[in-house]
Protein backbone atom coordinates (compact mmCIF):
# COMPACT_ATOMS: atom_id res chain seq x y z
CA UNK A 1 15.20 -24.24 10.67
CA UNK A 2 12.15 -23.32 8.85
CA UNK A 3 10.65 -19.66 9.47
CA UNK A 4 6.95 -19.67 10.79
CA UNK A 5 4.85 -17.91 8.52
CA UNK A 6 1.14 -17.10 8.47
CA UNK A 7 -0.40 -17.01 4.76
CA UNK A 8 -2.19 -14.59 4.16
CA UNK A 9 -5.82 -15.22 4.37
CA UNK A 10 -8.09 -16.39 1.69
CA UNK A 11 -9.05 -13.58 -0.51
CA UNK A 12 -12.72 -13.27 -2.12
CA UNK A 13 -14.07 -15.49 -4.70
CA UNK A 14 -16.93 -15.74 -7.72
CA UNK A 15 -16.54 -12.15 -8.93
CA UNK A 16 -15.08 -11.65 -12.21
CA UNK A 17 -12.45 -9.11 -12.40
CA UNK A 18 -13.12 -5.61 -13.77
CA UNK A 19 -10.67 -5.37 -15.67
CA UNK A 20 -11.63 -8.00 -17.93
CA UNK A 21 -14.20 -5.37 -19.40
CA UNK A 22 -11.92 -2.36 -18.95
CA UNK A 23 -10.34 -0.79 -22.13
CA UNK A 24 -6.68 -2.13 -22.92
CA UNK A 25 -4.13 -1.29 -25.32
CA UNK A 26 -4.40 -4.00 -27.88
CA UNK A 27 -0.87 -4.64 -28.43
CA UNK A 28 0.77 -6.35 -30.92
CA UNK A 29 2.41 -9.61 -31.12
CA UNK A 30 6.10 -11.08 -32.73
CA UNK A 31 6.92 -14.49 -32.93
CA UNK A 32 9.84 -16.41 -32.39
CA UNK A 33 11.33 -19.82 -32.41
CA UNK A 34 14.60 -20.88 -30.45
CA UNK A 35 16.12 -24.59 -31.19
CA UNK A 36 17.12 -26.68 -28.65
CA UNK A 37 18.94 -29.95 -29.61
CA UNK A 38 19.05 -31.11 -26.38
CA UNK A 39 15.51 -31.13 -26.28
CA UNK A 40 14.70 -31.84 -29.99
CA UNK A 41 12.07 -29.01 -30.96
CA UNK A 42 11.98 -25.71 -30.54
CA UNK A 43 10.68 -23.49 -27.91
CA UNK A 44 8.31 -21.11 -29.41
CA UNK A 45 7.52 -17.68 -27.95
CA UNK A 46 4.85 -15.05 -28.28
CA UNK A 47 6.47 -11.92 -27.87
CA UNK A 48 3.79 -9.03 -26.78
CA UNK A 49 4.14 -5.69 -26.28
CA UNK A 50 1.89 -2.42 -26.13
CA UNK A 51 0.83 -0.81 -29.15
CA UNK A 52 4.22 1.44 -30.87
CA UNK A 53 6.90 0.02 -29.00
CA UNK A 54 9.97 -0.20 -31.11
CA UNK A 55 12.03 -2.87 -30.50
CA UNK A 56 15.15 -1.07 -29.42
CA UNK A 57 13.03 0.46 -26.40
CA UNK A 58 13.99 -1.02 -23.32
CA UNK A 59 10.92 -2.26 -21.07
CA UNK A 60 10.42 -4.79 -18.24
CA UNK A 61 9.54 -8.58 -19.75
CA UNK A 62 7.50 -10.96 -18.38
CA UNK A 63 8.33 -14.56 -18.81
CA UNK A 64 5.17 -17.13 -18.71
CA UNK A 65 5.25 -20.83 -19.00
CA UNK A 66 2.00 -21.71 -20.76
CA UNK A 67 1.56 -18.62 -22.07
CA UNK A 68 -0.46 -19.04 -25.20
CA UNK A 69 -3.22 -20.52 -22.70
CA UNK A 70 -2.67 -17.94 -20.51
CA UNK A 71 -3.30 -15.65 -22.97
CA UNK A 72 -6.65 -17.52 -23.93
CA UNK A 73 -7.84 -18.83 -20.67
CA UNK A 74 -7.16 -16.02 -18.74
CA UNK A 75 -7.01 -13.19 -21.22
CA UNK A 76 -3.41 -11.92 -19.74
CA UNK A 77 -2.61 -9.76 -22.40
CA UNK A 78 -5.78 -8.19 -21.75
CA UNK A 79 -5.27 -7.96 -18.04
CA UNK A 80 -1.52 -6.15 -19.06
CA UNK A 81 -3.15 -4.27 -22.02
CA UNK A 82 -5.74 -2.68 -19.69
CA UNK A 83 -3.27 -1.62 -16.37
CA UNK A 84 -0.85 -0.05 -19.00
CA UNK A 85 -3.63 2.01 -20.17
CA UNK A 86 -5.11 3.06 -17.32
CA UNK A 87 -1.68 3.76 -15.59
CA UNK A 88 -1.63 1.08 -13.44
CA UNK A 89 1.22 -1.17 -14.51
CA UNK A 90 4.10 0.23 -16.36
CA UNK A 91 4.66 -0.27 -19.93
CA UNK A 92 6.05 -3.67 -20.43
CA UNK A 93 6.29 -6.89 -23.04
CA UNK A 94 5.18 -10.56 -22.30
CA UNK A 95 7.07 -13.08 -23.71
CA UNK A 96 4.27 -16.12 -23.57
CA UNK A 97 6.51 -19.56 -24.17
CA UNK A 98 4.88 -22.63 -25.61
CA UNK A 99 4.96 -25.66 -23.30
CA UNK A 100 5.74 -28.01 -25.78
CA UNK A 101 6.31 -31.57 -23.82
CA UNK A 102 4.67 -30.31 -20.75
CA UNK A 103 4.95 -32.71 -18.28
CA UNK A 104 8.67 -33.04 -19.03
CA UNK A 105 10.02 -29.89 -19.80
CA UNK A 106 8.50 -28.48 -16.26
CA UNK A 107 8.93 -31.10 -13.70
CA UNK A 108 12.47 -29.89 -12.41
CA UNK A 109 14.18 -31.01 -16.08
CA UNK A 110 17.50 -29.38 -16.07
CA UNK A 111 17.91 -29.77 -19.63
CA UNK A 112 14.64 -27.47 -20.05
CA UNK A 113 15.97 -25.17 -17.17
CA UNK A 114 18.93 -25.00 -18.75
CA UNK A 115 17.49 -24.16 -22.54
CA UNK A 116 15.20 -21.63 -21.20
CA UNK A 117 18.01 -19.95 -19.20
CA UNK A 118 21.30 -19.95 -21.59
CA UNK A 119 19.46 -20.05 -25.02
CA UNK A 120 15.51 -18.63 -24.71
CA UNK A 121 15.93 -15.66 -22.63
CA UNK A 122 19.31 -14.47 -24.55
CA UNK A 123 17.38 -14.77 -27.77
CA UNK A 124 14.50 -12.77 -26.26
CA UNK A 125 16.87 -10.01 -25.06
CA UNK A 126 18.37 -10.13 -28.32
CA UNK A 127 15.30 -9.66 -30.52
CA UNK A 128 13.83 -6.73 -28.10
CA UNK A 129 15.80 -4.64 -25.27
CA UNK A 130 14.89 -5.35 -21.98
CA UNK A 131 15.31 -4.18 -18.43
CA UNK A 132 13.87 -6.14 -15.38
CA UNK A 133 12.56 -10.04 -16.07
CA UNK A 134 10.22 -11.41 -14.40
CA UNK A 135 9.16 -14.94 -13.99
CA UNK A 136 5.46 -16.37 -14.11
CA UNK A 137 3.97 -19.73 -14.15
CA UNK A 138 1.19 -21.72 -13.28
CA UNK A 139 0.98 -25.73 -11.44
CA UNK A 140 3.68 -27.37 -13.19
CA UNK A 141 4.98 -24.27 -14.75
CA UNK A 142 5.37 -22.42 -11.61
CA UNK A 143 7.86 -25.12 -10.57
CA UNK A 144 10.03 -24.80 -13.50
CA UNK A 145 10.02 -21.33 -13.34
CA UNK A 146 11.74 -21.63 -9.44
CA UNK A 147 13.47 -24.44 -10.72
CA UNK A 148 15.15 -22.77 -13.83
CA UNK A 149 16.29 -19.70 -11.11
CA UNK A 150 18.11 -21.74 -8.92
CA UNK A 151 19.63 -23.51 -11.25
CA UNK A 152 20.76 -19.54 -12.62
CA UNK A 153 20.18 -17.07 -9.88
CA UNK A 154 19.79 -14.10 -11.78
CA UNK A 155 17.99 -14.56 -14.47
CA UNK A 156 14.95 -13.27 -13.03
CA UNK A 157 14.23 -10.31 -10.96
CA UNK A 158 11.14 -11.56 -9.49
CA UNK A 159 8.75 -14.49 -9.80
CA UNK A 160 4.75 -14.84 -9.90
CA UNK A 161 4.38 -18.68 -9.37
CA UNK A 162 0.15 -19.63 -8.94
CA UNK A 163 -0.69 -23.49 -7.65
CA UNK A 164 2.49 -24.44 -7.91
CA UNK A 165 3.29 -27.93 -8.04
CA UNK A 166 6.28 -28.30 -5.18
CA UNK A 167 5.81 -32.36 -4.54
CA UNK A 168 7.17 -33.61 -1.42
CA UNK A 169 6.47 -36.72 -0.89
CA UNK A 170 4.75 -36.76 2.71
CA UNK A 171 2.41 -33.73 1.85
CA UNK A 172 1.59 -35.37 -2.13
CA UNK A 173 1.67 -39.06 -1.98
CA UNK A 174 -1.29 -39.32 -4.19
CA UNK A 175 0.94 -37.75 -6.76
CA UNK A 176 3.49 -40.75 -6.64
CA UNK A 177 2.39 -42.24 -10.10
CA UNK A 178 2.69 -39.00 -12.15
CA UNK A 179 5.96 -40.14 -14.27
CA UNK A 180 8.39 -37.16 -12.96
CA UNK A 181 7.46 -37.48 -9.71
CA UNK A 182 10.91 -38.51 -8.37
CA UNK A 183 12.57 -35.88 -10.35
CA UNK A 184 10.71 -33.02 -8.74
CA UNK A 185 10.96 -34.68 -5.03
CA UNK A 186 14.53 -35.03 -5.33
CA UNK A 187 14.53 -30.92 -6.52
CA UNK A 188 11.98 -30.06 -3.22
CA UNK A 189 14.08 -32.26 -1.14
CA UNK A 190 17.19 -30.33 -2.15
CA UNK A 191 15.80 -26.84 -0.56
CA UNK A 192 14.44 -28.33 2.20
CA UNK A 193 18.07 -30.23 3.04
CA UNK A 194 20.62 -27.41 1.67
CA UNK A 195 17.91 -24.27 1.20
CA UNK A 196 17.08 -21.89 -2.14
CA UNK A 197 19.95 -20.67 -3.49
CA UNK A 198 20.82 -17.39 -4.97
CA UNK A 199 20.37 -14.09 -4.77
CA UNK A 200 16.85 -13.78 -2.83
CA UNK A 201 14.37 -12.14 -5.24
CA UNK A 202 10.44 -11.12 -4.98
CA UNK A 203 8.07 -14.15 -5.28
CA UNK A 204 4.31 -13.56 -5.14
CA UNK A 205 2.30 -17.17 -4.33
CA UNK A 206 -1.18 -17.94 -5.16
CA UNK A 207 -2.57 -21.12 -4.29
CA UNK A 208 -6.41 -22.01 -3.90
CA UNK A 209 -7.03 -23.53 0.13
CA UNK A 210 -9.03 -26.38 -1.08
CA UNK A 211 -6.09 -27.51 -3.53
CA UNK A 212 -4.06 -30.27 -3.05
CA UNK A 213 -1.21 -28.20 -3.89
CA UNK A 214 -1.30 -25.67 -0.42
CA UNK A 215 0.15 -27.81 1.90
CA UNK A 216 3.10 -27.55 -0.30
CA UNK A 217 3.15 -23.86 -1.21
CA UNK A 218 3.08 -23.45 2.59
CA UNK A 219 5.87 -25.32 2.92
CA UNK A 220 7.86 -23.63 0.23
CA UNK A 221 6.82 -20.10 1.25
CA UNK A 222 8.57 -21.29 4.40
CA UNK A 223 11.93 -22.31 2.64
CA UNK A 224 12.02 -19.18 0.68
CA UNK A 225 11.52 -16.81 3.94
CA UNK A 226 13.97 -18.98 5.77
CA UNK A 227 16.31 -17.95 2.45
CA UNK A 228 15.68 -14.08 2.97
CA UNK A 229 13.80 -14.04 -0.03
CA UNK A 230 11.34 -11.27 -0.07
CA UNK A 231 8.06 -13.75 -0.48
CA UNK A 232 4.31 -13.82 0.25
CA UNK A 233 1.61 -16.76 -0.48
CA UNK A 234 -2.25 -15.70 -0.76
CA UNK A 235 -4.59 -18.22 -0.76
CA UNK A 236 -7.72 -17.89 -2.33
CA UNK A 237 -10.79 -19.62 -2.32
CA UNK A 238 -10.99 -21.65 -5.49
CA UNK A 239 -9.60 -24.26 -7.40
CA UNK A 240 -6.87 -25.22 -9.63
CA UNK A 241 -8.15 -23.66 -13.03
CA UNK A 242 -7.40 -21.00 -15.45
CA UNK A 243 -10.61 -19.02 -13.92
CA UNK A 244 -8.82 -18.80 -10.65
CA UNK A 245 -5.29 -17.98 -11.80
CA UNK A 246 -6.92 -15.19 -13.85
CA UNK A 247 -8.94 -13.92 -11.24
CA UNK A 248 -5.70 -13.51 -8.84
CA UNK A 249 -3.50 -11.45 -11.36
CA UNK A 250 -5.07 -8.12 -9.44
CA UNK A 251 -3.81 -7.44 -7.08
CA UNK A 252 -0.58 -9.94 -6.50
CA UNK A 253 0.70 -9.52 -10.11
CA UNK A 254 0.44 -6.04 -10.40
CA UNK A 255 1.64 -5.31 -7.02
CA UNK A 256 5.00 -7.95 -8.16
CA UNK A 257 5.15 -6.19 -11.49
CA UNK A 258 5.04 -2.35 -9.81
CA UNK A 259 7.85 -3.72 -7.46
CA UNK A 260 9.90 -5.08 -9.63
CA UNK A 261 9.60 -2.80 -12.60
CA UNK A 262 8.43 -0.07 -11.37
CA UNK A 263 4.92 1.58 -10.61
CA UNK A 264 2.58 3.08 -13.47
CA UNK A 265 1.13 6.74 -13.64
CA UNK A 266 -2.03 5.69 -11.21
CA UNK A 267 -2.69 3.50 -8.48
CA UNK A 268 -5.06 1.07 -8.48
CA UNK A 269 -8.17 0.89 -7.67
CA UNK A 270 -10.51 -1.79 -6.88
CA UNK A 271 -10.56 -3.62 -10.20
């Protein structure tokens, strides 16, 4: 039976945040390429981490599907760079992962899930020394991120997942001719019928109300309450762009980040 739930209500809209404007630690950035025969390329990574870190220091990661236009789109390093040095975020690295074959690696692909989970992150924790992970993604790469943790509970600590793209068939027909589209019904149909497995962890949703994509988010903020799992949607009034995904890091992210990894020298403010 599914849990009722009330999201929480649409936040504000058309003001830029401040802290895109705020000093931030620069950082610095180390690259790195896993292979994956099983998908034929490699899965390239951005590592990022605040200015001096060595890489034997242990620190929270963050995981991001499309992170190189994360990065660009929605200046997220930035956003990181500027609550670590005002105190209101811990210190932590970003590891921003290439998307490579998009629409295939993150539409509930178990060989992807299963690359990103036994070879990526194990090559990321062996490169730098990491405590808590957490996963982030955006549309289609908010799906794979839920996808690749219940196909290996554990991997992630916590997951930030904005307009994410949970297709179920009588909320998104007009999705039906996108090629996976079966593929990731057949995943959403699986929680609904048996529930989300694993160990319940954080997840912070973002979803704009006039997207398609709400009615599912709704539905799958539902699933993951009725699973224990520790899990909040806020809607927001705006679209399904990079504009609105950056502009709902602060406060959801940072309050995900300062749960799961722990909270910074300040609180923040209004930024």
């Amino acid at each position: 039976m599914l849990v009722p739930v009330e999201p929480v209500a649409a936040g504000r809209a058309n003001a830029a945040p401040g802290w895109l404007t705020a000093p931030a630690d620069a950082g610095f950035v180390v690259t790195l390429e896993v292979p994956v025969a099983s998908l034929g390329c490699a899965i390239a990574s951005r590592i990022w981490a605040p200015r001096g870190t060595p890489d034997d220091a242990p620190l929270p990661l963050l995981v991001v599907h499309d992170g190189p236009d994360y990065d660009s789109l929605a200046s997220l390093t930035h956003y990181l760079g500027a609550g670590i040095a005002a105190g209101w975020l811990p210190r932590l690295r970003a590891a921003l992962l290439s998307a490579g074959d998009r629409n295939s690696w993150y539409s509930a692909n178990v060989r992807y899930a299963r690359a990103l989970t036994e070879q990526v992150i194990p090559a990321l924790t062996g490169l730098v020394a990491t405590t808590a992970r957490v996963g982030m993604g955006t549309s289609l790469g908010a799906l794979a991120m839920l996808h690749a943790h219940c196909r290996r509970p554990g991997t992630f600590g916590g997951l930030f997942l904005q307009s994410a793209s949970f297709f179920v068939p009588r909320l998104d027909p007009q999705e039906r001719r996108f090629r996976y589209y079966r593929r990731i019904t057949a995943f959403t149909a699986a929680l609904e019928a048996d529930g989300v497995p694993g160990v319940p962890v954080p997840v912070s949703l973002t979803c704009g109300s006039i997207e398609e994509n709400i009615a599912n988010n709704r539905l799958m903020l539902s699933l993951l309450r009725s699973a224990g799992y520790p899990a909040m949607l806020h809607e927001v009034r705006a679209a399904h762009n990079f504009t609105a995904w950056r502009d709902a890091l602060h406060p959801w992210l940072t309050e995900l980040l300062q749960q799961v990894c722990g909270k910074g020298r300040e609180e923040a403010d209004d930024i």
